[in-house]
Protein backbone atom coordinates (compact mmCIF):
# COMPACT_ATOMS: atom_id res chain seq x y z
CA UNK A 1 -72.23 -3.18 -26.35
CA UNK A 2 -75.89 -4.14 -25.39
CA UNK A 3 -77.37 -3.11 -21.85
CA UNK A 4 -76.90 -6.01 -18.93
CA UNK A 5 -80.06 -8.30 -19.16
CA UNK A 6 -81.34 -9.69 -15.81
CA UNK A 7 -83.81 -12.14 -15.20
CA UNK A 8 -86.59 -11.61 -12.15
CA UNK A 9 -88.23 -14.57 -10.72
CA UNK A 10 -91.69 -13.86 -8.97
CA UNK A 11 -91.02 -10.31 -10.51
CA UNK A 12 -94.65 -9.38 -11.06
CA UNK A 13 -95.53 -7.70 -7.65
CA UNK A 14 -94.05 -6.54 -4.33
CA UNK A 15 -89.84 -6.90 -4.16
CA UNK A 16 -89.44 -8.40 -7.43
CA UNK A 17 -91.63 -5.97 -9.52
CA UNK A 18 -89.51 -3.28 -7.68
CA UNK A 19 -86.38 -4.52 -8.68
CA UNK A 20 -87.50 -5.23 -12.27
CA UNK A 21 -88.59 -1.41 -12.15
CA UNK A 22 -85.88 0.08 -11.06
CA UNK A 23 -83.32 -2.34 -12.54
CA UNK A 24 -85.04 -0.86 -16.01
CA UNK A 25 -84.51 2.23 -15.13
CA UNK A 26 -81.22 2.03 -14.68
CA UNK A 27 -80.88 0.59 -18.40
CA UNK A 28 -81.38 -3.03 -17.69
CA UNK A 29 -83.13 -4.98 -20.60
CA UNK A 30 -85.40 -6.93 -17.82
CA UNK A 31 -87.62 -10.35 -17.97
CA UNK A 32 -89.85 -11.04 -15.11
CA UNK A 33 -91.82 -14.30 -13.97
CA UNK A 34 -94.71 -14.96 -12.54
CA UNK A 35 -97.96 -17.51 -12.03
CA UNK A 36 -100.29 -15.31 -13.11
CA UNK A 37 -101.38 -14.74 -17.08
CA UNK A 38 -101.69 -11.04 -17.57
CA UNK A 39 -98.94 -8.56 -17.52
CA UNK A 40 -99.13 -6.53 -14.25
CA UNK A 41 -100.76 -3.26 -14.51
CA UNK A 42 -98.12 0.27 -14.49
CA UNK A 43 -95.03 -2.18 -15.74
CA UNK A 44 -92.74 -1.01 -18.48
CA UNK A 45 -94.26 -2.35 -21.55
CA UNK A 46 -90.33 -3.63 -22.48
CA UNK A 47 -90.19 -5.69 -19.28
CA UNK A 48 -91.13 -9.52 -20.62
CA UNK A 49 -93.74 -11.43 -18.25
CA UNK A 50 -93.74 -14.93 -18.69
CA UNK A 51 -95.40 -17.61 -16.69
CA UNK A 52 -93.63 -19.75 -14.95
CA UNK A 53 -93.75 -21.95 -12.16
CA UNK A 54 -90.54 -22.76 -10.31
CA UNK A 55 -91.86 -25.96 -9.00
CA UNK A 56 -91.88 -27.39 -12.50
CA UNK A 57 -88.62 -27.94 -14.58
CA UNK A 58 -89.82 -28.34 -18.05
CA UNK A 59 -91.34 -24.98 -16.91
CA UNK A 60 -87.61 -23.81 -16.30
CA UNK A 61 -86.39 -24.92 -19.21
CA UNK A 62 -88.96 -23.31 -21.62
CA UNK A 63 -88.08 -20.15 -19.60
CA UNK A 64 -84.55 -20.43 -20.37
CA UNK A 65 -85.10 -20.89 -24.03
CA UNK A 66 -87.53 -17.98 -23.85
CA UNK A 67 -84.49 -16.13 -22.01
CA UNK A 68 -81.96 -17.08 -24.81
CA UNK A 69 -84.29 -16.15 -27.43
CA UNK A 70 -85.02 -12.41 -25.83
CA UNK A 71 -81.79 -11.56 -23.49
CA UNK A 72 -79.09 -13.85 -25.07
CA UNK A 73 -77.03 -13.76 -21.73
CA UNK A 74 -78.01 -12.55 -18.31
CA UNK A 75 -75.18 -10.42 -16.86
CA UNK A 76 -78.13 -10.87 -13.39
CA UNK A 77 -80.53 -13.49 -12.06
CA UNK A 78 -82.35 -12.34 -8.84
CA UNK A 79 -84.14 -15.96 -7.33
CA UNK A 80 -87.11 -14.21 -5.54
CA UNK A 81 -90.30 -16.60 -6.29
CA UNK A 82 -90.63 -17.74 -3.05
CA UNK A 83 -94.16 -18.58 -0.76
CA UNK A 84 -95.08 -18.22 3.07
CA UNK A 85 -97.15 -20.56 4.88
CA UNK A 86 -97.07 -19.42 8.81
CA UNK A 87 -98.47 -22.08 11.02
CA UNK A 88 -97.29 -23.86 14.11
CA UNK A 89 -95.82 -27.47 13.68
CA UNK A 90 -99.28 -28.92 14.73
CA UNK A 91 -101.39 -27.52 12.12
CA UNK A 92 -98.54 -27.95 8.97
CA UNK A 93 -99.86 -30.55 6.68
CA UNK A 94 -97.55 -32.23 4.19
CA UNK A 95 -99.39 -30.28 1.11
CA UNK A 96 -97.84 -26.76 2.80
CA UNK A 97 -94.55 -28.20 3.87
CA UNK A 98 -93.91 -29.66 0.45
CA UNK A 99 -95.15 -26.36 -1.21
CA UNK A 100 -92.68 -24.40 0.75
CA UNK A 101 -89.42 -26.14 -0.54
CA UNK A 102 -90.52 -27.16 -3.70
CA UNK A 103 -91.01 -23.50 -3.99
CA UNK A 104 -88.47 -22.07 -1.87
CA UNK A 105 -85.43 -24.96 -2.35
CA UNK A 106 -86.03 -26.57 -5.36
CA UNK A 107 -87.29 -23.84 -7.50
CA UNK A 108 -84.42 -21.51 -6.04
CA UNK A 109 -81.78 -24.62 -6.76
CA UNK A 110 -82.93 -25.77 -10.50
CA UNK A 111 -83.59 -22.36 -11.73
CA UNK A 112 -79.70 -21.47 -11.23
CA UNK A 113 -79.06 -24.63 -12.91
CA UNK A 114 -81.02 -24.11 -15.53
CA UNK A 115 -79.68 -20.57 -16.17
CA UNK A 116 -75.90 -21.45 -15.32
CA UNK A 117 -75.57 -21.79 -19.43
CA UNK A 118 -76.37 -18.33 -20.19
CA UNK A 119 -74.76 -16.54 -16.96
CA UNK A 120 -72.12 -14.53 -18.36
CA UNK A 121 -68.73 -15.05 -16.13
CA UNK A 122 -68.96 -12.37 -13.78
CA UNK A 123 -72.36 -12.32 -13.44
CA UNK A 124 -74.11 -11.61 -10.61
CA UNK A 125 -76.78 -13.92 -8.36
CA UNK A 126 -79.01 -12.86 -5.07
CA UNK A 127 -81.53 -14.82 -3.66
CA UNK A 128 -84.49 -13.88 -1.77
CA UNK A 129 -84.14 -15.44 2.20
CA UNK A 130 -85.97 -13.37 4.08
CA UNK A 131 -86.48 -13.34 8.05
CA UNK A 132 -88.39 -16.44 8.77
CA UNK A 133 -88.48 -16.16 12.75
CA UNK A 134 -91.87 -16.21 13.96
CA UNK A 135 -93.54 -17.04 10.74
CA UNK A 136 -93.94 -20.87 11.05
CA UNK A 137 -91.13 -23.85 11.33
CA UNK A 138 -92.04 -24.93 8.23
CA UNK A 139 -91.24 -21.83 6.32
CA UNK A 140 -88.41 -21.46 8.78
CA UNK A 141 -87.13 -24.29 7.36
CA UNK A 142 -87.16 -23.49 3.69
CA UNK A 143 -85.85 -20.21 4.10
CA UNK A 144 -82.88 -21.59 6.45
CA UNK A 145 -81.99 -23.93 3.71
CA UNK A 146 -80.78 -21.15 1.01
CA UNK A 147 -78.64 -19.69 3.53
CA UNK A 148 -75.94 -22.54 3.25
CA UNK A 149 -76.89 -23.11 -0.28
CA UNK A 150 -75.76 -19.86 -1.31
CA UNK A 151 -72.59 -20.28 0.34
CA UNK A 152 -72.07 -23.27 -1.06
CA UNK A 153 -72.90 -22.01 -4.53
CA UNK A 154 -70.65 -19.26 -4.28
CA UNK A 155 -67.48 -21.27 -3.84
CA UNK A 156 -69.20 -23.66 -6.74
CA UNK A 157 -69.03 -20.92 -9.13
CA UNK A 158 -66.39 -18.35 -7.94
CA UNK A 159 -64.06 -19.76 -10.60
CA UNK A 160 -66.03 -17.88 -13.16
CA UNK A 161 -66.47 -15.15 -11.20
CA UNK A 162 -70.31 -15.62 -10.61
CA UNK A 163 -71.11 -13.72 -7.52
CA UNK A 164 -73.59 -15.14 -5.23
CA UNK A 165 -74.81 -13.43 -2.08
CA UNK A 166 -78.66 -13.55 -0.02
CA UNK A 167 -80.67 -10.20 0.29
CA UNK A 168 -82.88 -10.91 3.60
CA UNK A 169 -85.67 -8.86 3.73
CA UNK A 170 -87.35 -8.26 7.56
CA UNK A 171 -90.93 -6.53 7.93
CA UNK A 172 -91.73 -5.39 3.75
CA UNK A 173 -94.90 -3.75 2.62
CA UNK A 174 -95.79 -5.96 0.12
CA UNK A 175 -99.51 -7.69 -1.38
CA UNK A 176 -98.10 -10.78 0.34
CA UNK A 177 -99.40 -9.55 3.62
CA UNK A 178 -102.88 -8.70 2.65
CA UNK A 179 -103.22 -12.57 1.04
CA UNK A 180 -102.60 -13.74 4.28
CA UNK A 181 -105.13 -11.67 6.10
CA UNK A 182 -102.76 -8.77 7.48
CA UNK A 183 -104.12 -5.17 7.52
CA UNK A 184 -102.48 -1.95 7.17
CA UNK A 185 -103.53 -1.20 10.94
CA UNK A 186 -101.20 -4.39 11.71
CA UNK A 187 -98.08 -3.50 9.91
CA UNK A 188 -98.45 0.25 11.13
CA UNK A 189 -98.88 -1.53 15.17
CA UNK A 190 -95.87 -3.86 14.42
CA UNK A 191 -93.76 -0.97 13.05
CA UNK A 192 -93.14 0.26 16.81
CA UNK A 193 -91.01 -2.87 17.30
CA UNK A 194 -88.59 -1.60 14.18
CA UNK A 195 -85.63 0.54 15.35
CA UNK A 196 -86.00 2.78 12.29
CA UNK A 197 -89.75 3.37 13.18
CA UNK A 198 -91.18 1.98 9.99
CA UNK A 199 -92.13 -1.12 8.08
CA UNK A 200 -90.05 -1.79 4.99
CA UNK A 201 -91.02 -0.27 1.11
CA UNK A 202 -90.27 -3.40 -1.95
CA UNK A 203 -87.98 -0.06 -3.01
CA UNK A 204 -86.05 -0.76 0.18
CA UNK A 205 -84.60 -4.02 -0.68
CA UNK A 206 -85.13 -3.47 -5.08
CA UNK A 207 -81.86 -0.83 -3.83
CA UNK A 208 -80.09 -3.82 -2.01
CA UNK A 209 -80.40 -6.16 -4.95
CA UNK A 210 -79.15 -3.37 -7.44
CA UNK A 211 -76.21 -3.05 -5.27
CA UNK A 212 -75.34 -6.43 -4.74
CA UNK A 213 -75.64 -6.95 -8.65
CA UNK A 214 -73.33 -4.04 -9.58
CA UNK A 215 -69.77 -3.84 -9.85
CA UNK A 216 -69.97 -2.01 -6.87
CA UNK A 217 -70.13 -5.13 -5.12
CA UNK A 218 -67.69 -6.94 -7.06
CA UNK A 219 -65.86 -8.64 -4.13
CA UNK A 220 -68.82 -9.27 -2.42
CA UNK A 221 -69.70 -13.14 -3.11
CA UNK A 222 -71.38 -15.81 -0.24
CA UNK A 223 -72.81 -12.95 1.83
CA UNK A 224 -76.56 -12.09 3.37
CA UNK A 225 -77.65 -8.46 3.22
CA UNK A 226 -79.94 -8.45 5.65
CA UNK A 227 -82.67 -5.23 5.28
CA UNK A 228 -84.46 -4.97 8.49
CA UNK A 229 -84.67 -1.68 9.74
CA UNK A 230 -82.69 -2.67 12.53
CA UNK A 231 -85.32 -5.50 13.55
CA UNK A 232 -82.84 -8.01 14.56
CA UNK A 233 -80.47 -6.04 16.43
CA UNK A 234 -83.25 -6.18 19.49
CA UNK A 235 -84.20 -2.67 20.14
CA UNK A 236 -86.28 -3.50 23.21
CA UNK A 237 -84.75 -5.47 25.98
């Protein structure tokens, strides 16, 4: 029997390279995406990169016949490619809102579609949602919109057992921040506000998606895991 293939989207840095790493390790034959054109420095050499956009679908669908052609079946697909674009409502321009869910709600929506034909039954599927409070109505938005879409999906395919559940990241270290300007000496001030008196590793929520793609999970379908810290259970009054 061959190792369980999974398939990373926006895989090449921060929460998805995590996962890809430690889905590996754990004896996952692993392909990643990404924009970029270079394979990310420190992966596995037997992780596949391939570019990708998840705005574009003939993009999609030349991933899935690279997918077919390397993995054969994916026993996981973990939806992370995913953008940011805090702002208040005055200052979001249609260019940034359409970004966001082409990104966000399209790519998340016709990747699964495209991939449905070589999900194995049983497989497993978690999306990145993420905490959008405070970040921007825009992104807000987008993120909201996968909650109910992975409900949804989740009765759609629970007749062949394809498990579909949200992993919600809150306050994660990732190169995400520093791209939008925010320093180490920020996330170390905001950590005081986090009831477990840190700001979130990409290994923090790579362990959530491992679960929620195991068997250990296997009646677990429709569901957000939401990794926080305790950030939304409102330490300070």
């Amino acid at each position: 029997m061959s190792a369980p293939a999974a398939l990373i989207t926006g895989g090449t840095s921060g929460i998805g390279r995590a996962t890809a790493e430690l889905l590996h390790s754990r004896g996952h034959r692993v392909m990643v995406t990404g924009t970029g054109g270079t394979t990310p420095e420190g992966l596995p050499a037997d992780i596949a990169v391939v570019r990708a956009d998840a705005r574009s679908l003939p993009g999609l669908d030349r991933l899935m016949e690279r997918v077919k052609a390397d993995l054969g079946a994916l026993d996981v697909l973990f939806l992370n490619a995913g953008v940011s674009r805090p702002g208040p409502l005055e200052s979001t321009d249609e260019a940034a809102y359409d970004e966001l869910f082409d990104t966000n709600v399209k790519g998340t929506f016709f990747t699964l579609q495209k991939a449905l034909p070589l999900l194995k039954d049983g497989a497993s599927v978690v999306v990145t949602v993420g905490a959008g409070e405070g970040i921007g109505a825009a992104t807000t938005a987008a993120k909201g919109a996968l909650l109910p879409l992975v409900r949804s999906l989740a009765l759609e395919l629970a007749p062949r057992r394809i498990r579909v559940n949200a992993v919600s990241p809150g306050m994660i270290d990732t190169p995400a921040y520093a791209r939008l300007g925010i320093t180490r000496d920020m996330l170390d001030t905001w950590a005081a506000d986090v009831p477990l008196g840190r700001v979130g590793a990409p290994a923090d929520i790579a362990e959530a998606v491992a679960f929620l793609a195991s068997d250990a999970a296997g009646y677990i379908t429709g569901d957000e895991l939401v990794v926080s810290g305790g950030l939304g259970v409102h330490a300070r009054a």
